[in-house]
Protein backbone atom coordinates (compact mmCIF):
# COMPACT_ATOMS: atom_id res chain seq x y z
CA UNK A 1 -15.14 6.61 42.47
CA UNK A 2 -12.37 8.70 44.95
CA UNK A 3 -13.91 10.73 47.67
CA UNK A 4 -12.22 14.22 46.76
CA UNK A 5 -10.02 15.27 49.10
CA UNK A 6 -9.95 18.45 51.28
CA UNK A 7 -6.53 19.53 49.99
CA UNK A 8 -8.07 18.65 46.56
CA UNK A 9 -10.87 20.74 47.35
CA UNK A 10 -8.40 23.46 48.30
CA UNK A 11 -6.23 22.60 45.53
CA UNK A 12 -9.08 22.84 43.26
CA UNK A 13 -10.66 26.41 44.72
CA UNK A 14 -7.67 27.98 44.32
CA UNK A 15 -6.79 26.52 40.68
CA UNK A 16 -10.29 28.18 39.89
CA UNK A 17 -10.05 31.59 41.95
CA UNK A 18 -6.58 32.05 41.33
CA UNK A 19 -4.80 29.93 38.62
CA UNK A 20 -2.59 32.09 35.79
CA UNK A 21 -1.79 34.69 39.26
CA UNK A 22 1.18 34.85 40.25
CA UNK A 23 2.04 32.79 43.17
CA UNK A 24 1.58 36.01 45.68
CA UNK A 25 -2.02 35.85 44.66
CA UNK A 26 -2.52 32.69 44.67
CA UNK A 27 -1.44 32.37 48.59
CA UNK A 28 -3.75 35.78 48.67
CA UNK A 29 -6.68 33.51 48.33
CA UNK A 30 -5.56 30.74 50.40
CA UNK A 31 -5.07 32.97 53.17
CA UNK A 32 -8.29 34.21 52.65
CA UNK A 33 -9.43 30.66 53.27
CA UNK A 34 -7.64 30.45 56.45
CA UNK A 35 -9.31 33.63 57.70
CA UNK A 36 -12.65 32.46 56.68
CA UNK A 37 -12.39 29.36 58.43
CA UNK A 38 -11.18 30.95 61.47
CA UNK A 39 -14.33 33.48 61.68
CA UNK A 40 -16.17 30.00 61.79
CA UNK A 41 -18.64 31.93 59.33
CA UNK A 42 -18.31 29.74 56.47
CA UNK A 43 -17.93 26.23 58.01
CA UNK A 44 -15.58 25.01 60.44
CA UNK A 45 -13.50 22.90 57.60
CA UNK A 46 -11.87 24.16 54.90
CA UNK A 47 -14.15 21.86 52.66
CA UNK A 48 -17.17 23.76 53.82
CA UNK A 49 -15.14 27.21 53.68
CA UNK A 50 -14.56 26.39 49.96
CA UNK A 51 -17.99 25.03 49.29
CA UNK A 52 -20.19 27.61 51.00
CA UNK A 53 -23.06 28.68 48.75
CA UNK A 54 -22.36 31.16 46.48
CA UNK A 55 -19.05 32.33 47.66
CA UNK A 56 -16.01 31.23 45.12
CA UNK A 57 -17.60 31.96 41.55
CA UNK A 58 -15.95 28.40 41.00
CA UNK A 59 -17.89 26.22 42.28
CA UNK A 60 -21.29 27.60 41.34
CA UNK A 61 -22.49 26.10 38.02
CA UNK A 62 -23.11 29.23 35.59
CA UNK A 63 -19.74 30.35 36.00
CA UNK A 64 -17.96 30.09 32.96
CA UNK A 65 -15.15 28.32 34.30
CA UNK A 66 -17.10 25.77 35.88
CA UNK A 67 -17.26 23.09 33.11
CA UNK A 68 -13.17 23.43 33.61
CA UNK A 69 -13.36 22.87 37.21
CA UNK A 70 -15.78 20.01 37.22
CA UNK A 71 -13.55 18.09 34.50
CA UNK A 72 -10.56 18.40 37.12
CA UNK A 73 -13.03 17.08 39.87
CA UNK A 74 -13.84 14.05 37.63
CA UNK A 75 -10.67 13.23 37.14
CA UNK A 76 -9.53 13.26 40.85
CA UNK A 77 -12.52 11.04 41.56
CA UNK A 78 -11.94 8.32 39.17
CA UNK A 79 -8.57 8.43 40.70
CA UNK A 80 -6.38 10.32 38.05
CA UNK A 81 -3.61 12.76 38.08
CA UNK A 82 -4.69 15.78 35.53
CA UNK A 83 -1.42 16.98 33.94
CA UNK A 84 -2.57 20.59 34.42
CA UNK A 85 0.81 22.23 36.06
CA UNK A 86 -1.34 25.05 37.44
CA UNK A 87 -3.56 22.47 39.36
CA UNK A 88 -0.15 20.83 40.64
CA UNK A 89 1.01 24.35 41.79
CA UNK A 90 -2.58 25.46 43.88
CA UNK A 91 -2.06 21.76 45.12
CA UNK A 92 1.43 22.95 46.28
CA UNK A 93 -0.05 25.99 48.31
CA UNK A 94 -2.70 24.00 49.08
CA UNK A 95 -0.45 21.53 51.22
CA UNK A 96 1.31 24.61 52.65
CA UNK A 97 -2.27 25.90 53.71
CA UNK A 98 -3.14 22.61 55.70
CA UNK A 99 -0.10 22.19 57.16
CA UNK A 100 -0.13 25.76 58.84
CA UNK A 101 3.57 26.70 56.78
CA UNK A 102 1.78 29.81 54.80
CA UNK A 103 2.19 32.96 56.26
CA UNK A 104 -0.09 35.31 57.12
CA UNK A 105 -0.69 37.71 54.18
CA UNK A 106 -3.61 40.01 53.82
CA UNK A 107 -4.60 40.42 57.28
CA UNK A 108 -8.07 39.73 58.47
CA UNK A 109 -9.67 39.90 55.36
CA UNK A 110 -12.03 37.92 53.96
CA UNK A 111 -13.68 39.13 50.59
CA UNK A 112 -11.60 39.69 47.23
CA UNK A 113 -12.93 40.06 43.93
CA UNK A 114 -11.36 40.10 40.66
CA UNK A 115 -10.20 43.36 38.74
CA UNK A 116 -11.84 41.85 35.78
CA UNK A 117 -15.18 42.53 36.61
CA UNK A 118 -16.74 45.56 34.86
CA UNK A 119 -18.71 46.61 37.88
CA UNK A 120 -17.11 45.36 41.33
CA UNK A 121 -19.92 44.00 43.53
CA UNK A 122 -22.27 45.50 45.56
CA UNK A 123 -20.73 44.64 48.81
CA UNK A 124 -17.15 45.84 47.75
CA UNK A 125 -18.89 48.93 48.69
CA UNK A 126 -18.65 48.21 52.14
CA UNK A 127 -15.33 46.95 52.82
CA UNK A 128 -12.02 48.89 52.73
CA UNK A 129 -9.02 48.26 50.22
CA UNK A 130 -6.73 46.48 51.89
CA UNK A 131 -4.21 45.56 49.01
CA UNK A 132 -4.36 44.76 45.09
CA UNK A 133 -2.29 41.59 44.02
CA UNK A 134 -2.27 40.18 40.39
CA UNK A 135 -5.83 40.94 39.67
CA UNK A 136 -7.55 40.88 42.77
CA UNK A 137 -8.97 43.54 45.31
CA UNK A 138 -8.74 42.31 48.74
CA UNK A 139 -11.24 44.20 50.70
CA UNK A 140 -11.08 43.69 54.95
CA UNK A 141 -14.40 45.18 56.91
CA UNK A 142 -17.10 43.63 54.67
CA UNK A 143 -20.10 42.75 56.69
């Protein structure tokens, strides 16, 4: 079995956050990634950014999507190459995102959530509207 990678794991986060946005978005959440990482409040890899507790809907298991994500993450372990050509572009942004080539986008911010939700979080609340892209709220000044 393949030890995931952390572009994988980036690849993978943002093929679950983000996949069907359009690129924009997708390089939204990356760069919410970066930020997060740089506050050092998640982890001080993008690996533990991406797998903090609770904090990409992704990864935790009684999201609906997870079953979807965890079939990719099988796949990369036993060493194969999913022919899913949104995973292959969040891999693309992902290997911008490591090698420092994305821009900055959204400012400082660090929370988003997604316009689908009926009821936006509690701690939306909290934070300002920074900007909307595809179908997420990027919020800057959550606590």
């Amino acid at each position: 079995m393949t030890t995931l990678t952390e572009r994988d794991i980036v690849g993978l986060t943002l093929w679950g956050e983000a996949r069907g946005e359009p690129v924009e978005g997708i390089i939204a959440i990356a760069c919410v990634l970066r930020n997060r990482l740089h506050s050092g409040r998640w982890g001080g890899s993008y690996e533990r950014v991406c797998l903090a507790p609770k904090q990409f809907s992704c990864w935790n298991a009684a999201d609906v999507n997870h079953p979807r994500l965890q079939a990719l993450v099988t796949a990369l372990q036993r060493g194969e190459s999913p022919a899913n050509a949104a995973l292959r572009e969040c891999d693309w942004i992902a290997d911008g995102l490591l090698k420092q080539a994305i821009r900055p986008r959204i400012g400082g911010c660090l929370h988003y959530y997604a316009t689908s939700m009926k009821i936006p979080p509690a701690w939306a609340a909290t934070g300002r509207l920074y900007e909307t892209i595809g179908s997420h709220v990027f919020l800057e000044g959550v606590p």
